[in-house]
Protein backbone atom coordinates (compact mmCIF):
# COMPACT_ATOMS: atom_id res chain seq x y z
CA UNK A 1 187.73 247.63 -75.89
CA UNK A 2 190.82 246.80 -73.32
CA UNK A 3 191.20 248.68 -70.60
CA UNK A 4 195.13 248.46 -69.51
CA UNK A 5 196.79 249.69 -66.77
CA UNK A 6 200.35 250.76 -66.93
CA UNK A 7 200.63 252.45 -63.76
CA UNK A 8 200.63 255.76 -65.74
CA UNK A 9 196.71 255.66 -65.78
CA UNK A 10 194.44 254.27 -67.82
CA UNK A 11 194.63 253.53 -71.88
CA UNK A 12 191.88 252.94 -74.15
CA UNK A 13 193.27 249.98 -76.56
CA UNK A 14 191.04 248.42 -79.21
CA UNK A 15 190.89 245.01 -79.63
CA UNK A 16 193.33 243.54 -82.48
CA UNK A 17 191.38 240.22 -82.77
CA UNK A 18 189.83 239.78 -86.54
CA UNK A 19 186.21 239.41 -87.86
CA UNK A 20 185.89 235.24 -88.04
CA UNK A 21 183.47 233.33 -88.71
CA UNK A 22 181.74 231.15 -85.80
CA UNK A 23 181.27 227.73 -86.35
CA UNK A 24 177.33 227.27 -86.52
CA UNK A 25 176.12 224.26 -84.73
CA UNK A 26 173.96 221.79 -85.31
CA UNK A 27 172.69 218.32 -84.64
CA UNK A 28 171.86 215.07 -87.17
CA UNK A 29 168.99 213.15 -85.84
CA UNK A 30 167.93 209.41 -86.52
CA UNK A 31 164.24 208.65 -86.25
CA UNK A 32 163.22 205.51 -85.39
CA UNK A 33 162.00 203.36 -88.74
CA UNK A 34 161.38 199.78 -89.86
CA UNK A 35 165.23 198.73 -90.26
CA UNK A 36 166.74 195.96 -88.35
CA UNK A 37 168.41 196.24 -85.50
CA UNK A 38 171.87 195.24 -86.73
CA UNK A 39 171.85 196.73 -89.19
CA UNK A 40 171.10 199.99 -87.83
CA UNK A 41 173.86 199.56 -85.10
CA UNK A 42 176.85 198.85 -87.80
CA UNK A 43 175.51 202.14 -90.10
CA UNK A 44 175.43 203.78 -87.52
CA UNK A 45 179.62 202.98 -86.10
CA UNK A 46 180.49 203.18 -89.89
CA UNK A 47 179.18 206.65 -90.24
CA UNK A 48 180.59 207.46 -86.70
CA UNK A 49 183.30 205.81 -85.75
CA UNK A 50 181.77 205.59 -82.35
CA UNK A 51 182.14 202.12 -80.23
CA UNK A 52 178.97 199.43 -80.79
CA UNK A 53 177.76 200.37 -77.10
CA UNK A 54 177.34 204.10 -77.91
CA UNK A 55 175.81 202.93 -81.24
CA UNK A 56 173.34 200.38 -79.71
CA UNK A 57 172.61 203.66 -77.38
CA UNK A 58 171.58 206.23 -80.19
CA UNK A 59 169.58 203.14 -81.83
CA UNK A 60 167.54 202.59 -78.41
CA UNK A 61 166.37 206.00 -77.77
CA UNK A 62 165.77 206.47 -81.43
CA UNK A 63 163.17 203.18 -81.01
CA UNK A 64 161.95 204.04 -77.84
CA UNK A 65 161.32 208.10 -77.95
CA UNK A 66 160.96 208.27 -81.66
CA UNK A 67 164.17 210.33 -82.65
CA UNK A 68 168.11 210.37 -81.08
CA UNK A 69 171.24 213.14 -81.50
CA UNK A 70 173.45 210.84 -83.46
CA UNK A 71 175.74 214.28 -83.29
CA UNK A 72 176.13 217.34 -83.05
CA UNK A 73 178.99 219.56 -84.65
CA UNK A 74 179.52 221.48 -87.77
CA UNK A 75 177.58 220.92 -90.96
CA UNK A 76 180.58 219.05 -93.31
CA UNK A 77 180.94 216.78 -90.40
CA UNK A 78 177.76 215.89 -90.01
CA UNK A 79 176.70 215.87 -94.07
CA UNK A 80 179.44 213.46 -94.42
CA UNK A 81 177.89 211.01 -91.10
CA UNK A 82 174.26 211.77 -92.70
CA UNK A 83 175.06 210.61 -96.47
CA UNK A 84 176.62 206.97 -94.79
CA UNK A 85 173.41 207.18 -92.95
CA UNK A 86 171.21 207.25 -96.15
CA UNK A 87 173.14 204.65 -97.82
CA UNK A 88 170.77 202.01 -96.21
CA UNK A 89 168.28 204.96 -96.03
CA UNK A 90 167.86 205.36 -92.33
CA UNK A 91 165.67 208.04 -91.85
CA UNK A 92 167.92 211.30 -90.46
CA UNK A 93 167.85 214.82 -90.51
CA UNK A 94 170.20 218.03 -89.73
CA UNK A 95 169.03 220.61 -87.69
């Protein structure tokens, strides 16, 4: 509820804003695996989009801790990333 004041005391007004639906997110991992490096890397900016630098990032801590947030967003978004991913079978899941 809104509480307004007009100066002629207070009105109860209820909200006018809709029922929607909140966007649910969630995160697509890479796990570190046997691939090379390169090759890795360029899946990786032709699934994203994102610059090599950013891409040789999510590669390194995937190697070096064992998983990386490639990104997180809504689930179409990050189905469509995921199946470019699997194309050279990189090993990825969506939480």
């Amino acid at each position: 509820m809104n509480l307004l004041n007009t100066g002629q005391g207070t009105e109860n007004q209820e909200d006018s804003t809709t029922d929607t639906e909140v966007p649910v997110i969630r995160k697509l991992i890479l796990f570190n695996s046997t691939h090379f490096w390169d090759d890795v890397v360029l899946q990786l900016q032709k699934a994203t989009g994102f610059d090599i630098i950013r891409c040789e990032q999510i590669a390194i801590i995937a190697h070096t801790k064992g998983k990386a947030v490639v990104k997180s967003g809504e689930i179409e978004e990050l189905t469509r990333i995921n199946n470019i991913l699997k194309e050279i079978n990189l090993v990825t899941c969506i939480e």
